[in-house]
PDB file of N, CA and C in Angstrom:
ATOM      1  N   UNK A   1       0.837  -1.176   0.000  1.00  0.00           N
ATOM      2  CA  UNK A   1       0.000   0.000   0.000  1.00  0.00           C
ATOM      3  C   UNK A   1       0.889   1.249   0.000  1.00  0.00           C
ATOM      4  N   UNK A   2       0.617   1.997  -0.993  1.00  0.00           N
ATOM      5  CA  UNK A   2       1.378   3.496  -0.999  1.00  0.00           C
ATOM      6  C   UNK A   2       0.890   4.518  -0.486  1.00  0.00           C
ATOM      7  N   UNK A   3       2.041   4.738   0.273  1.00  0.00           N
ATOM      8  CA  UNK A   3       1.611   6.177   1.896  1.00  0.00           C
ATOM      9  C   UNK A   3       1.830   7.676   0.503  1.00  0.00           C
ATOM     10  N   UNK A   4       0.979   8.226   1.212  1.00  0.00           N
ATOM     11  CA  UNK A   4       0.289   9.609   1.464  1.00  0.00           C
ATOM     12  C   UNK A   4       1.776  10.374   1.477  1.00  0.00           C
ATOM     13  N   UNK A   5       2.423  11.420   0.908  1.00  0.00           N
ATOM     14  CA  UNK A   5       3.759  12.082   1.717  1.00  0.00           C
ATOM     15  C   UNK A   5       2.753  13.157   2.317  1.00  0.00           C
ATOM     16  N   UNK A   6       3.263  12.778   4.135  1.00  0.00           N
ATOM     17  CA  UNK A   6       2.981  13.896   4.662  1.00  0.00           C
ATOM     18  C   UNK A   6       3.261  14.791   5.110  1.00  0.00           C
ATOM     19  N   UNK A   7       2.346  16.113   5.788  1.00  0.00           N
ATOM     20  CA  UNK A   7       3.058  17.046   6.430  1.00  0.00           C
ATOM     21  C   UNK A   7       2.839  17.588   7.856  1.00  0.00           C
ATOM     22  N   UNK A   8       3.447  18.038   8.829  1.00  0.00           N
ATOM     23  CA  UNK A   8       3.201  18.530   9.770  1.00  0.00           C
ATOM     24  C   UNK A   8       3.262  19.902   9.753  1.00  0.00           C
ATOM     25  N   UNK A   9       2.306  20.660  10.468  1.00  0.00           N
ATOM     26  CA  UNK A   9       2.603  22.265  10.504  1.00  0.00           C
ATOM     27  C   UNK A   9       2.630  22.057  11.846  1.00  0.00           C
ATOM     28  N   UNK A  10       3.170  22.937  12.501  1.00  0.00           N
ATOM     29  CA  UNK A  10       3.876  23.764  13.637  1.00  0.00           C
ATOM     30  C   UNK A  10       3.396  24.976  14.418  1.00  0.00           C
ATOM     31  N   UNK A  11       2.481  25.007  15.174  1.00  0.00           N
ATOM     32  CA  UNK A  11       2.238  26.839  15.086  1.00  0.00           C
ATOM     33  C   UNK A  11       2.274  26.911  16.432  1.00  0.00           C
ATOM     34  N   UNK A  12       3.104  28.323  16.763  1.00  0.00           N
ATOM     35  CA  UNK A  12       3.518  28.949  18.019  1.00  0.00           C
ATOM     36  C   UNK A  12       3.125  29.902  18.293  1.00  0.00           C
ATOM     37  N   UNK A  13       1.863  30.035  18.909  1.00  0.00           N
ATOM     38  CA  UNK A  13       1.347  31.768  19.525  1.00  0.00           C
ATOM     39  C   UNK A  13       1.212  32.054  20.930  1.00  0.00           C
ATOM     40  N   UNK A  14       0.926  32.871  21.527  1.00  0.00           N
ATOM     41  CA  UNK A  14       0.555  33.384  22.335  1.00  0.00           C
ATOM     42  C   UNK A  14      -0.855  32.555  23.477  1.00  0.00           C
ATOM     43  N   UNK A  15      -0.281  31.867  24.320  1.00  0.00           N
ATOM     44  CA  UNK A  15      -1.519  30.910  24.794  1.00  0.00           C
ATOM     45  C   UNK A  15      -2.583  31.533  24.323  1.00  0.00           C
ATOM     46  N   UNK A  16      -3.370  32.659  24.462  1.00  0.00           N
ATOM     47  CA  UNK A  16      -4.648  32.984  24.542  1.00  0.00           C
ATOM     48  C   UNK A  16      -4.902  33.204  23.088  1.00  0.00           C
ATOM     49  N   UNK A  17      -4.368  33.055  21.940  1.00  0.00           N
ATOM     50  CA  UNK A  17      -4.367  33.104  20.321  1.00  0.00           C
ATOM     51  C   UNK A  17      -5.371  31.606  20.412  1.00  0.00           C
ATOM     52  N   UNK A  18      -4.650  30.821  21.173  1.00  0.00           N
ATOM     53  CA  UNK A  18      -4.436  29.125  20.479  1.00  0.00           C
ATOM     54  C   UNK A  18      -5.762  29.073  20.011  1.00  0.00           C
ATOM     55  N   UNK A  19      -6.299  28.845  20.848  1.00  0.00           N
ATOM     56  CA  UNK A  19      -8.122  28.343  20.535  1.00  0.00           C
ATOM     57  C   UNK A  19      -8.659  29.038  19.499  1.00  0.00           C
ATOM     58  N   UNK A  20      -8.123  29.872  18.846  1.00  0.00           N
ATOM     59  CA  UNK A  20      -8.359  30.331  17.889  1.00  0.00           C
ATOM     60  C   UNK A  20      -7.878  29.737  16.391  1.00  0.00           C
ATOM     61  N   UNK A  21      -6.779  29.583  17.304  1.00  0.00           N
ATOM     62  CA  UNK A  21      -5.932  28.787  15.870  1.00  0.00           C
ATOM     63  C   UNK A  21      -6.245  27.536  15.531  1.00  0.00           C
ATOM     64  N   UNK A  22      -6.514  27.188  16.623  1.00  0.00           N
ATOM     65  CA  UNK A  22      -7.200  25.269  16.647  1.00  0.00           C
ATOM     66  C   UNK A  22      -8.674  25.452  16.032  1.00  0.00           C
ATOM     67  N   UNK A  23      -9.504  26.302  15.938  1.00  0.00           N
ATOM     68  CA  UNK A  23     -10.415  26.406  15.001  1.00  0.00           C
ATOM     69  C   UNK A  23     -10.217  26.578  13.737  1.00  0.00           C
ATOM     70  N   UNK A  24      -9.160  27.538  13.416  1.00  0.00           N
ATOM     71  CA  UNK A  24      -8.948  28.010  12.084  1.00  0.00           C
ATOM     72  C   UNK A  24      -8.711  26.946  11.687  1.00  0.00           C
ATOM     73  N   UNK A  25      -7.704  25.617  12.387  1.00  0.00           N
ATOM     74  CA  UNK A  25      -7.310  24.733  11.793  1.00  0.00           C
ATOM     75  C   UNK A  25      -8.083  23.530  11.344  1.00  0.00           C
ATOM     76  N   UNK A  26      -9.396  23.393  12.366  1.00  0.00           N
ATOM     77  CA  UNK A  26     -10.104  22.408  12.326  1.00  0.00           C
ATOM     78  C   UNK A  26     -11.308  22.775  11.043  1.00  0.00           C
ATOM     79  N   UNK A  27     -11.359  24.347  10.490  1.00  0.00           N
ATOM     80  CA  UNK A  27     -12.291  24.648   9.620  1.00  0.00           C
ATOM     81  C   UNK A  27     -11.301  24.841   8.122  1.00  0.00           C
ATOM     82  N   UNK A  28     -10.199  24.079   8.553  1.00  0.00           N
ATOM     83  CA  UNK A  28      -9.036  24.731   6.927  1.00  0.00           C
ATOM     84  C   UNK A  28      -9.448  23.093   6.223  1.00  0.00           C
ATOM     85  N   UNK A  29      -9.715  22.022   7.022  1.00  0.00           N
ATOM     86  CA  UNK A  29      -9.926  20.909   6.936  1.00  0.00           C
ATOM     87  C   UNK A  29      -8.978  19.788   7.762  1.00  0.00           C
ATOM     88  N   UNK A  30      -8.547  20.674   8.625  1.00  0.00           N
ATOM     89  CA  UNK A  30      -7.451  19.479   9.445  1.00  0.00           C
ATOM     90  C   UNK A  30      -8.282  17.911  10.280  1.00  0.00           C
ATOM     91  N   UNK A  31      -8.014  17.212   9.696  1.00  0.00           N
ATOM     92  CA  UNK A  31      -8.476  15.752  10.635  1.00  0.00           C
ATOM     93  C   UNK A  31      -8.468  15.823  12.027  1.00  0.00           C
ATOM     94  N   UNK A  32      -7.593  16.412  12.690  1.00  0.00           N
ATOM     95  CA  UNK A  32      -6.980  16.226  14.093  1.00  0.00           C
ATOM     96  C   UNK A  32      -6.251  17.055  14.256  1.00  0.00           C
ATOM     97  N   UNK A  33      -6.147  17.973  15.867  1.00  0.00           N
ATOM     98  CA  UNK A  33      -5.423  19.051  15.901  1.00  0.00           C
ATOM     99  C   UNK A  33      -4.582  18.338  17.516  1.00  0.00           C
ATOM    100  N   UNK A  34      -4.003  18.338  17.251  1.00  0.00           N
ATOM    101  CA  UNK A  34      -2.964  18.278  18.739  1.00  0.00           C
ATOM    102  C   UNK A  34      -2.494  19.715  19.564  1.00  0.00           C
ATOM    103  N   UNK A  35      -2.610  20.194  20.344  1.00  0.00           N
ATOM    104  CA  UNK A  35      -2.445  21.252  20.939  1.00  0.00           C
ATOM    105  C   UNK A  35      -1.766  20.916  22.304  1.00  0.00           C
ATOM    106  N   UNK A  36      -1.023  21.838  22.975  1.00  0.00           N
ATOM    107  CA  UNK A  36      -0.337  21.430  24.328  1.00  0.00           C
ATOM    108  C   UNK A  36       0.075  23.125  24.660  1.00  0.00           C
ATOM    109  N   UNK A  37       0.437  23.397  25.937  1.00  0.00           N
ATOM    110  CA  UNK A  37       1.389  24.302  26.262  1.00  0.00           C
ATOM    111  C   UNK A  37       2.891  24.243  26.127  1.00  0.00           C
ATOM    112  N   UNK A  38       3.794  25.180  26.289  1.00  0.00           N
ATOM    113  CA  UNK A  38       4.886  25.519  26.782  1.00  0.00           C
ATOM    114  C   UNK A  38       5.202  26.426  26.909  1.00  0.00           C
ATOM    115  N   UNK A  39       6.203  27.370  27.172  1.00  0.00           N
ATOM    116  CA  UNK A  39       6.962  28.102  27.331  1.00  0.00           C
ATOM    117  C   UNK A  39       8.324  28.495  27.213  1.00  0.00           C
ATOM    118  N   UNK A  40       8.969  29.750  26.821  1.00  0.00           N
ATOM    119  CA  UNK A  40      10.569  29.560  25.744  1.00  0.00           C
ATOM    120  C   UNK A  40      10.869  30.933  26.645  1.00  0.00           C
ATOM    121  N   UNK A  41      11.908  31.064  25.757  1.00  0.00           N
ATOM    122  CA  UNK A  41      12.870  31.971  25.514  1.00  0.00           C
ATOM    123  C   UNK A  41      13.248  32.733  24.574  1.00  0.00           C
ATOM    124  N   UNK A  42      13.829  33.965  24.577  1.00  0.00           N
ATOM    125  CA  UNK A  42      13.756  34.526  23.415  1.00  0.00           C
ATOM    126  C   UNK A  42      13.846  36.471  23.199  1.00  0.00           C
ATOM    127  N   UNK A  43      12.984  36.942  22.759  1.00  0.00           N
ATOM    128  CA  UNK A  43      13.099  38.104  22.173  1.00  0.00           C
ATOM    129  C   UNK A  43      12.089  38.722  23.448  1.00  0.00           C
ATOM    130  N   UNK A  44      12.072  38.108  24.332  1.00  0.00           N
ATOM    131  CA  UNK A  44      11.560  38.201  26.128  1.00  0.00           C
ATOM    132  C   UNK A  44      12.849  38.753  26.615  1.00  0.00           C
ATOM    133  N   UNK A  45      14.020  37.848  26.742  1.00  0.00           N
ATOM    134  CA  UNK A  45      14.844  38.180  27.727  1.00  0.00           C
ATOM    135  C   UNK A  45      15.822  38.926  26.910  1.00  0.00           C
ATOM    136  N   UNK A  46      15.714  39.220  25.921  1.00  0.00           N
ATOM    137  CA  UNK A  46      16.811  40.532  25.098  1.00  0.00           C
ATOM    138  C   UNK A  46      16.406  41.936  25.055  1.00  0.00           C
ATOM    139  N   UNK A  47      14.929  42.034  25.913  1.00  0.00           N
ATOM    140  CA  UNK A  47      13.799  43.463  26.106  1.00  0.00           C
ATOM    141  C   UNK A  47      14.679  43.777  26.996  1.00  0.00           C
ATOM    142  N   UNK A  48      15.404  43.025  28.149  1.00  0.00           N
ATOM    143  CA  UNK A  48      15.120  43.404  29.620  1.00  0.00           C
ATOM    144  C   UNK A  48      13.814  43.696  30.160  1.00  0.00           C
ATOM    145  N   UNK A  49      13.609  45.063  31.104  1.00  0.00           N
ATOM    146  CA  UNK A  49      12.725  45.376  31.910  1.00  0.00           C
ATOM    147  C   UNK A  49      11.270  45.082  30.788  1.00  0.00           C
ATOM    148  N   UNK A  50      10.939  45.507  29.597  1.00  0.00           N
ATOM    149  CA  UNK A  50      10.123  45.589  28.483  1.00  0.00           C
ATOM    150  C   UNK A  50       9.764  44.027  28.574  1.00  0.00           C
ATOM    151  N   UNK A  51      10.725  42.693  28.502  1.00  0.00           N
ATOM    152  CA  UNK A  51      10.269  41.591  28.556  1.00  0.00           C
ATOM    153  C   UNK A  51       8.643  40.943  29.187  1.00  0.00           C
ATOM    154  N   UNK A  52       8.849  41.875  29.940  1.00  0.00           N
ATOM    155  CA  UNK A  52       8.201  41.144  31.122  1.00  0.00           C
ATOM    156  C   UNK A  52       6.843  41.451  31.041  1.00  0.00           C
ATOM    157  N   UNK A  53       6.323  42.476  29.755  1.00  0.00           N
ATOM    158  CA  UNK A  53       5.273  42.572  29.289  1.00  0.00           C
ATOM    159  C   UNK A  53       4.953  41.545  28.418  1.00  0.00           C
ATOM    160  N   UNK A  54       5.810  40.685  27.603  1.00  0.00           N
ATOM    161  CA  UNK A  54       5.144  39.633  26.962  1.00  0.00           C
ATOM    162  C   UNK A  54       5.315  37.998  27.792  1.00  0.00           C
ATOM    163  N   UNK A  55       4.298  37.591  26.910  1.00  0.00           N
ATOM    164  CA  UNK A  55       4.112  36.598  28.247  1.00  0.00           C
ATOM    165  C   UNK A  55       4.477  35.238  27.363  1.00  0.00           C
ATOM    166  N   UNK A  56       5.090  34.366  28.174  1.00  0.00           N
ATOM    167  CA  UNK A  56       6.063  33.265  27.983  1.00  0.00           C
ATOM    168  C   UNK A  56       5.108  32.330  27.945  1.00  0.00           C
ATOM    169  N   UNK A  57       3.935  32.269  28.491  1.00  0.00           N
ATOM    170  CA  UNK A  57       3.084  30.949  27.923  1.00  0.00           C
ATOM    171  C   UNK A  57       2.527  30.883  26.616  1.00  0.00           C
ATOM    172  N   UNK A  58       2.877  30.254  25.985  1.00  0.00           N
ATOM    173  CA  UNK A  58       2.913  29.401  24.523  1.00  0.00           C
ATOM    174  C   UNK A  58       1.907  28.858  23.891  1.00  0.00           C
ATOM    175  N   UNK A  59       1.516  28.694  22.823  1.00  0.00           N
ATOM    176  CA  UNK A  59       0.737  27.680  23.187  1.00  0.00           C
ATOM    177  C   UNK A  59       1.080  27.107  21.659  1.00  0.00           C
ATOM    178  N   UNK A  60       1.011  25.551  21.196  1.00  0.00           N
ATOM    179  CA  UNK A  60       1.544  25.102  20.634  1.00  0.00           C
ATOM    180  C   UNK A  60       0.664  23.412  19.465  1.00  0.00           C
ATOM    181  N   UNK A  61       0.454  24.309  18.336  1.00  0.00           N
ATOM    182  CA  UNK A  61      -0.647  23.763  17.742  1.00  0.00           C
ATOM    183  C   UNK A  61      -0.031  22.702  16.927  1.00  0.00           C
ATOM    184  N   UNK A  62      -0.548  21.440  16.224  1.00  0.00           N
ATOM    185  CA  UNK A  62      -0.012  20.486  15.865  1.00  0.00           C
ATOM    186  C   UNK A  62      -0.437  19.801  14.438  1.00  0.00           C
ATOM    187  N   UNK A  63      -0.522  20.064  13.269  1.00  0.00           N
ATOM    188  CA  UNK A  63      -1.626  18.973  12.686  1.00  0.00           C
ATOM    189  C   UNK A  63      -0.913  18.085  11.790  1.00  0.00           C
ATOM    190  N   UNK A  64      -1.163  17.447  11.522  1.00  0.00           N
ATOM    191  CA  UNK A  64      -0.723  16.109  10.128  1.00  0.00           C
ATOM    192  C   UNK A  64      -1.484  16.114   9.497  1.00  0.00           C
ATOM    193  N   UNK A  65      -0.989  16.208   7.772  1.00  0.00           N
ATOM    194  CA  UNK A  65      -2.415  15.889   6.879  1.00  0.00           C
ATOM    195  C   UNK A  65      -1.107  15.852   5.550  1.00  0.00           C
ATOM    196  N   UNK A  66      -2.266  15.616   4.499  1.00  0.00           N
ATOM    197  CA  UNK A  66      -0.738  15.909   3.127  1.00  0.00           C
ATOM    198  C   UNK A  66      -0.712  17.291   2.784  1.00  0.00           C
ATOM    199  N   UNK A  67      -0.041  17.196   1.441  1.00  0.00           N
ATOM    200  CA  UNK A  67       0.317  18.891   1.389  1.00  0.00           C
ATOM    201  C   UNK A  67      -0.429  19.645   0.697  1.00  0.00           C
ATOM    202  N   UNK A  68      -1.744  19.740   0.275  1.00  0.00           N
ATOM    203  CA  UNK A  68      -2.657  20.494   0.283  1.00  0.00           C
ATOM    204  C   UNK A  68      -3.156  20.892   1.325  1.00  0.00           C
ATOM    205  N   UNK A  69      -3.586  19.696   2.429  1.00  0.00           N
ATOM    206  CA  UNK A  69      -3.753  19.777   3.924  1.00  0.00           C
ATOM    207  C   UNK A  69      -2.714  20.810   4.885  1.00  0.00           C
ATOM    208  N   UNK A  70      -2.220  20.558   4.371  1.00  0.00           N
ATOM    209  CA  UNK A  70      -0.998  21.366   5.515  1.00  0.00           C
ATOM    210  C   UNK A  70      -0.882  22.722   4.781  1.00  0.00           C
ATOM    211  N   UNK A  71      -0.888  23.228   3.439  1.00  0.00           N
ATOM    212  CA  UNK A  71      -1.023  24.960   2.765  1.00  0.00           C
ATOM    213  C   UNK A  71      -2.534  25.060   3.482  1.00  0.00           C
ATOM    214  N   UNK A  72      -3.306  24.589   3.674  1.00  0.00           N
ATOM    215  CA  UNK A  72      -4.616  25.502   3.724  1.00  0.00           C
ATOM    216  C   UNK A  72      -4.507  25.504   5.430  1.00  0.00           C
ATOM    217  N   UNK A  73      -3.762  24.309   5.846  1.00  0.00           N
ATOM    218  CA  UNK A  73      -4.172  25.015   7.483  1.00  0.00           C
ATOM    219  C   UNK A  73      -2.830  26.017   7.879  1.00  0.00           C
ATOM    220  N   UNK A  74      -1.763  25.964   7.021  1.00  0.00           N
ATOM    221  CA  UNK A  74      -1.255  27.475   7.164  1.00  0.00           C
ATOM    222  C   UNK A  74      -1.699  28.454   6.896  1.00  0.00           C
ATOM    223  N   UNK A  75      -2.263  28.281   6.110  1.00  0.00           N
ATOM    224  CA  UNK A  75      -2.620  29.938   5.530  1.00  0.00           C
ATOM    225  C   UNK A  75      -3.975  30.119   6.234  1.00  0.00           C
ATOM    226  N   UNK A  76      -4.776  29.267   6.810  1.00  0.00           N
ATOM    227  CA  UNK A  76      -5.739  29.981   7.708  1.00  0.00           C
ATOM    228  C   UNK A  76      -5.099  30.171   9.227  1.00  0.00           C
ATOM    229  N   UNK A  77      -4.159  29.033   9.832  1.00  0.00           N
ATOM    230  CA  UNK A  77      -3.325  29.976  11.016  1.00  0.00           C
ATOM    231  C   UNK A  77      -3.008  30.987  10.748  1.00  0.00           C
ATOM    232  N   UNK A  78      -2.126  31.183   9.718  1.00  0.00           N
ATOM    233  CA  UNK A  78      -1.623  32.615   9.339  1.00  0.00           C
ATOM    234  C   UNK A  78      -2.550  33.656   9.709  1.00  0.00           C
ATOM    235  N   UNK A  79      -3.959  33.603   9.049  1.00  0.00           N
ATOM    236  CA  UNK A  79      -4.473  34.352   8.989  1.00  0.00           C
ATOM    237  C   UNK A  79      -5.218  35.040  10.371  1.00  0.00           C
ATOM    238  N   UNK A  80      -5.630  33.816  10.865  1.00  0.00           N
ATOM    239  CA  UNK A  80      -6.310  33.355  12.493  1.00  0.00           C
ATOM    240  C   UNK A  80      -5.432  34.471  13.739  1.00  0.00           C
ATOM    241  N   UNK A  81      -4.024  34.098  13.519  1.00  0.00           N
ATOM    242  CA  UNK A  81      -3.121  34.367  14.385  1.00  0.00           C
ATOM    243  C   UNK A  81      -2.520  35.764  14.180  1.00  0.00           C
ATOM    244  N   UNK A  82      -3.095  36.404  13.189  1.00  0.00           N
ATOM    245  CA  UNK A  82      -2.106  37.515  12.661  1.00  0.00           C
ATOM    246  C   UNK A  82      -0.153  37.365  12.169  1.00  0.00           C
ATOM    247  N   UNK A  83       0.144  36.134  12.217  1.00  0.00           N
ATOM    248  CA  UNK A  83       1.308  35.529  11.782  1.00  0.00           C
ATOM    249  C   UNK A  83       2.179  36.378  11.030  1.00  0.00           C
ATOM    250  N   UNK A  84       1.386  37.073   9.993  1.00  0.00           N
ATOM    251  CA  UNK A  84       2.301  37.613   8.931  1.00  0.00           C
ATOM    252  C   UNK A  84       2.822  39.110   9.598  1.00  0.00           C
ATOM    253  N   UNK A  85       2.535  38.868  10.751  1.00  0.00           N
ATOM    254  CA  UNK A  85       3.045  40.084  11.566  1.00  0.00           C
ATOM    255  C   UNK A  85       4.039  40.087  12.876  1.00  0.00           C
ATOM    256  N   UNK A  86       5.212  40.930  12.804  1.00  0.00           N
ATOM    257  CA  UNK A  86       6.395  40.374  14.098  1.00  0.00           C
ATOM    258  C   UNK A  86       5.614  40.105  15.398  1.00  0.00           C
ATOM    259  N   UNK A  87       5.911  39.354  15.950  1.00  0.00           N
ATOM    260  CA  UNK A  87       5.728  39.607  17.718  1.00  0.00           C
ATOM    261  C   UNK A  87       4.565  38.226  17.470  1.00  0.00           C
ATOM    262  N   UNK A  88       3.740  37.736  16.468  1.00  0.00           N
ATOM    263  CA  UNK A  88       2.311  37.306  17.394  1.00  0.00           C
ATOM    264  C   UNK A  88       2.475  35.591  16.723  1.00  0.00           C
ATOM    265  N   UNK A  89       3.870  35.401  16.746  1.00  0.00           N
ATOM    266  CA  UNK A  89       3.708  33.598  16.425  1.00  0.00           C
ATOM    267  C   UNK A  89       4.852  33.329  15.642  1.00  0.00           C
ATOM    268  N   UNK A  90       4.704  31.879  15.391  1.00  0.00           N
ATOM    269  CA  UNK A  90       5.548  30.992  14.644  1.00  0.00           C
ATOM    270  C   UNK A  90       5.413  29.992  14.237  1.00  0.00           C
ATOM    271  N   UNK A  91       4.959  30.025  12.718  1.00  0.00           N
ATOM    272  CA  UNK A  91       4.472  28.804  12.261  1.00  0.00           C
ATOM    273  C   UNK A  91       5.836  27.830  11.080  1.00  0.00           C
ATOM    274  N   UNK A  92       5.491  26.531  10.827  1.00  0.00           N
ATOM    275  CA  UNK A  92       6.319  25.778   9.969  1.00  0.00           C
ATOM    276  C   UNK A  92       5.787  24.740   9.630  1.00  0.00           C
ATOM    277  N   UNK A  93       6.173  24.325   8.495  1.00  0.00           N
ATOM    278  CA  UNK A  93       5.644  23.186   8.024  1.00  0.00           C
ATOM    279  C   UNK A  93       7.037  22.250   7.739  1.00  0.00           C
ATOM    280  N   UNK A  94       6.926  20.446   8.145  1.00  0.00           N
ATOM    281  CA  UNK A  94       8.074  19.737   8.289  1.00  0.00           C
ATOM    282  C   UNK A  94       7.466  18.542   7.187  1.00  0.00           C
ATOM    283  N   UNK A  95       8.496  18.008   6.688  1.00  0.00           N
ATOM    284  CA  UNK A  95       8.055  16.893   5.706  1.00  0.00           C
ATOM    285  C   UNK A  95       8.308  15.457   7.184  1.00  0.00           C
ATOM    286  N   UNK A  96       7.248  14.503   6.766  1.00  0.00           N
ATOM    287  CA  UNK A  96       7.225  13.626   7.791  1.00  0.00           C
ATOM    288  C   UNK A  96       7.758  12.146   7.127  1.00  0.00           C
ATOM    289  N   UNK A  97       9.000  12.184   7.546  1.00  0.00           N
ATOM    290  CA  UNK A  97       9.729  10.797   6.753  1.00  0.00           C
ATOM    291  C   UNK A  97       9.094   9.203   6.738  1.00  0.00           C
ATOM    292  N   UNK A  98       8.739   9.168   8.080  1.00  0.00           N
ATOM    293  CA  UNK A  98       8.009   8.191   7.974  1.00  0.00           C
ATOM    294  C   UNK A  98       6.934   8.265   9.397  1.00  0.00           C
ATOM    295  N   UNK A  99       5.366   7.385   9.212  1.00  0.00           N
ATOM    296  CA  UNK A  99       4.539   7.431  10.375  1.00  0.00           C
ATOM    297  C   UNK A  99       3.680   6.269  10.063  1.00  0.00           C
ATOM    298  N   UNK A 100       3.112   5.718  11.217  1.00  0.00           N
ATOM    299  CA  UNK A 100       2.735   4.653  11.715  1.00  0.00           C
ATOM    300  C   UNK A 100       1.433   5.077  12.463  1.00  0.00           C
ATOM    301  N   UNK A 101      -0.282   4.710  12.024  1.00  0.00           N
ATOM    302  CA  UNK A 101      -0.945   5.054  12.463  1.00  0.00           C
ATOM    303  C   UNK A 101      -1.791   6.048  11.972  1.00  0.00           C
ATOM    304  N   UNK A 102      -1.431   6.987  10.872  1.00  0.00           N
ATOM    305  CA  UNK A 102      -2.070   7.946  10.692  1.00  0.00           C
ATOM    306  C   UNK A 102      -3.208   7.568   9.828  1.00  0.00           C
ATOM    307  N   UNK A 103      -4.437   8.376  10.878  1.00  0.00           N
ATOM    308  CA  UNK A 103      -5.647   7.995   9.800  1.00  0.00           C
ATOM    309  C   UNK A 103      -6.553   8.819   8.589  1.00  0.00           C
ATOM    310  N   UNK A 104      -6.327   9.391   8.170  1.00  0.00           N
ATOM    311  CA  UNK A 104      -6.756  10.681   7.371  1.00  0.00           C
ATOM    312  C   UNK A 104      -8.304  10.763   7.231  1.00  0.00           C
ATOM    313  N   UNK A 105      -8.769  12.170   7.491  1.00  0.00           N
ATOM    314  CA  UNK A 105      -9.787  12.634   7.483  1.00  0.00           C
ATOM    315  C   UNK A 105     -10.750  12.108   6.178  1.00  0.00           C
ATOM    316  N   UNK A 106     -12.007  11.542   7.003  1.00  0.00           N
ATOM    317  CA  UNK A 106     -13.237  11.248   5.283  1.00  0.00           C
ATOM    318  C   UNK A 106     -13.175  12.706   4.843  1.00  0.00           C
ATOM    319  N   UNK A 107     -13.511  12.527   3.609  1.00  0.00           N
ATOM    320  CA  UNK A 107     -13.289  13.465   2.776  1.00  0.00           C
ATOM    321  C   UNK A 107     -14.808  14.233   3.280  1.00  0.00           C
ATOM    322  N   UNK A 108     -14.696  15.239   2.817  1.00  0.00           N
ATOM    323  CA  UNK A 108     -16.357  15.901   3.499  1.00  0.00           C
ATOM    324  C   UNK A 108     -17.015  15.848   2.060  1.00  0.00           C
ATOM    325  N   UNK A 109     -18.076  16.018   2.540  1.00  0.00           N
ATOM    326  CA  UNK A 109     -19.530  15.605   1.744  1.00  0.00           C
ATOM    327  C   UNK A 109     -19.829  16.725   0.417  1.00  0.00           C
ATOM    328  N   UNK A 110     -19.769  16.505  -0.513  1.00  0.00           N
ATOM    329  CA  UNK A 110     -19.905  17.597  -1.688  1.00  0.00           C
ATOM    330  C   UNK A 110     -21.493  18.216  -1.226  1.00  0.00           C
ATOM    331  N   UNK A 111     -21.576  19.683  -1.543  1.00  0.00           N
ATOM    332  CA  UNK A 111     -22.670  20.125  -1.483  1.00  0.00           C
ATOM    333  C   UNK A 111     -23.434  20.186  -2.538  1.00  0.00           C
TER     334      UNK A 111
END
């Protein structure tokens, strides 16, 4: 059976963005969104005193799909998140060498 080449996107905003972005992503057509926290380092601690106005919780969006799948849920994070603008995220898309398990979304229903 011949696999799918897939892709992962990546997206890094501002905890209180996320839920936003996890919609954008789930309406771009993403199957499954994985989401989690964290927190970094960065263009925080090179402000100094100024740092301490942006806030270090993260939040950190996840999806797999192929690569039509993965342009449309960038470009609606993008859009979701204000992305194409400094300061409010970080998105990427990774080629996925190999995976085990993945089940891809039914196709949705023609209108």
């Amino acid at each position: 059976m011949e696999q799918v080449p897939l892709r992962i996107v990546t997206i890094i905003v501002q905890r209180k963005a996320m839920q936003k972005v996890v919609d954008a992503c789930t309406n771009a057509g993403a199957g499954g969104v994985t989401f989690f926290y964290g927190q970094g380092t960065g263009v925080r601690q090179k402000l100094g005193f100024l740092g301490n106005f942006i806030d270090a919780e993260k939040g950190i969006v996840q999806v797999v799909g192929d690569a039509e799948t993965a342009k449309k849920v960038m470009a609606a994070a993008v859009a979701a998140a204000n992305l194409d603008k400094p300061g409010n995220g970080f998105a990427y898309v990774q080629e996925v060498l190999d995976a085990v398990g993945f089940v891809s979304a039914p196709a949705a229903p023609k209108a």
